[in-house]
Protein backbone atom coordinates (compact mmCIF):
# COMPACT_ATOMS: atom_id res chain seq x y z
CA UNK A 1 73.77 73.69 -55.62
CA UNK A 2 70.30 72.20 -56.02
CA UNK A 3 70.42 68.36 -56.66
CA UNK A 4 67.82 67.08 -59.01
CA UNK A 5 69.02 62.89 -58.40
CA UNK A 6 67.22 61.28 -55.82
CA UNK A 7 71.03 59.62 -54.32
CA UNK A 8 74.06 60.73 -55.12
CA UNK A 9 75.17 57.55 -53.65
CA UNK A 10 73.81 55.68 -55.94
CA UNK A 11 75.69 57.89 -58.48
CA UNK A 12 79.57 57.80 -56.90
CA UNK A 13 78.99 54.18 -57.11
CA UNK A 14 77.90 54.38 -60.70
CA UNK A 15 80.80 56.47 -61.61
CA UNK A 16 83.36 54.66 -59.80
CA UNK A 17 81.83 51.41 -61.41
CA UNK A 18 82.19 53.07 -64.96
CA UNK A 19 85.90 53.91 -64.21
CA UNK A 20 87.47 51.02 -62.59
CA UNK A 21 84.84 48.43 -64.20
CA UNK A 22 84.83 46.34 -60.84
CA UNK A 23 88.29 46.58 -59.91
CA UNK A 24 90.18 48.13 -56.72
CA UNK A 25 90.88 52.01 -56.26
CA UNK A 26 94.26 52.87 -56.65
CA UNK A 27 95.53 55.11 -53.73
CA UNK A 28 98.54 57.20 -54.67
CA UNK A 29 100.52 59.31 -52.28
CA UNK A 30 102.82 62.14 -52.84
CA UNK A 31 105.94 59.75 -52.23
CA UNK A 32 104.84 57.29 -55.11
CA UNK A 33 105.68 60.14 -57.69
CA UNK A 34 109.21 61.05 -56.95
CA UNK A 35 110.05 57.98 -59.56
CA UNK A 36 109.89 58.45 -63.11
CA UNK A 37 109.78 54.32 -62.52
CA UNK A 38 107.17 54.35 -60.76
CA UNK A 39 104.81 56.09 -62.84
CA UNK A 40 105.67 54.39 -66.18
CA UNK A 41 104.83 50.85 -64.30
CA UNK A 42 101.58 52.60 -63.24
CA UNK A 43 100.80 54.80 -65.88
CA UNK A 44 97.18 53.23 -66.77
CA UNK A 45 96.16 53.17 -62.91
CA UNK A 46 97.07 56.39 -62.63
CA UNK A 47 95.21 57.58 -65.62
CA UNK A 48 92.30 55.72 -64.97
CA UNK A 49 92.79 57.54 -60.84
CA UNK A 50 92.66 61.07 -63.05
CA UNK A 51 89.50 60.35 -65.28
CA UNK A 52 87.72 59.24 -61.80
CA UNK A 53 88.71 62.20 -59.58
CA UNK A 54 87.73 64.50 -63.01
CA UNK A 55 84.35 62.82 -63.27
CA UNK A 56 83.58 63.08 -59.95
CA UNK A 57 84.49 66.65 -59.68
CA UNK A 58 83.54 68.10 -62.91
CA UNK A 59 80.83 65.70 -64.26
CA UNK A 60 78.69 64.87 -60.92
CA UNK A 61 77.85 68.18 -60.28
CA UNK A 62 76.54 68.98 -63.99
CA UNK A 63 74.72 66.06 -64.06
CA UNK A 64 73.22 66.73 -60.39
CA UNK A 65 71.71 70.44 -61.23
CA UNK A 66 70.46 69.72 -65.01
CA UNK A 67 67.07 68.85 -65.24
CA UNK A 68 66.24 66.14 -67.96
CA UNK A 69 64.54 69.16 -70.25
CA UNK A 70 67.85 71.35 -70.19
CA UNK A 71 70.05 68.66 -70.27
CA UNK A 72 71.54 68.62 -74.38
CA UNK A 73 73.58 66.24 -75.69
């Protein structure tokens, strides 16, 4: 995969900054989701855990191999 940003750093920071606007990451473990409880209590940290984990492994790497001329919006 040929990277085209100059630090990807810099980007996982930016994305995680988009998704959790300046708060904590959540960490969930297996254990945490045996409780239907649980998971309504926690429903918006873990959707907000899902959109970060999908950006970061579905939108990063688009963004890293487009160049600004094939990139299309």
């Amino acid at each position: 995969m040929a990277e085209n940003i100059l630090n990807t750093t810099d980007l996982d920071n930016y994305i995680k900054d988009v998704v959790y606007r300046g708060q904590d990451m959540e960490i969930f473990t297996n254990g945490n989701f045996n409780s239907v409880e649980f998971v309504q209590q926690h429903k918006d940290e873990i959707v907000r855990s899902m959109l970060y984990q999908w950006t970061k492994y579905t939108l990063k790497p688009y963004m890293s191999t487009k160049t600004p001329q094939t990139m299309r919006f």
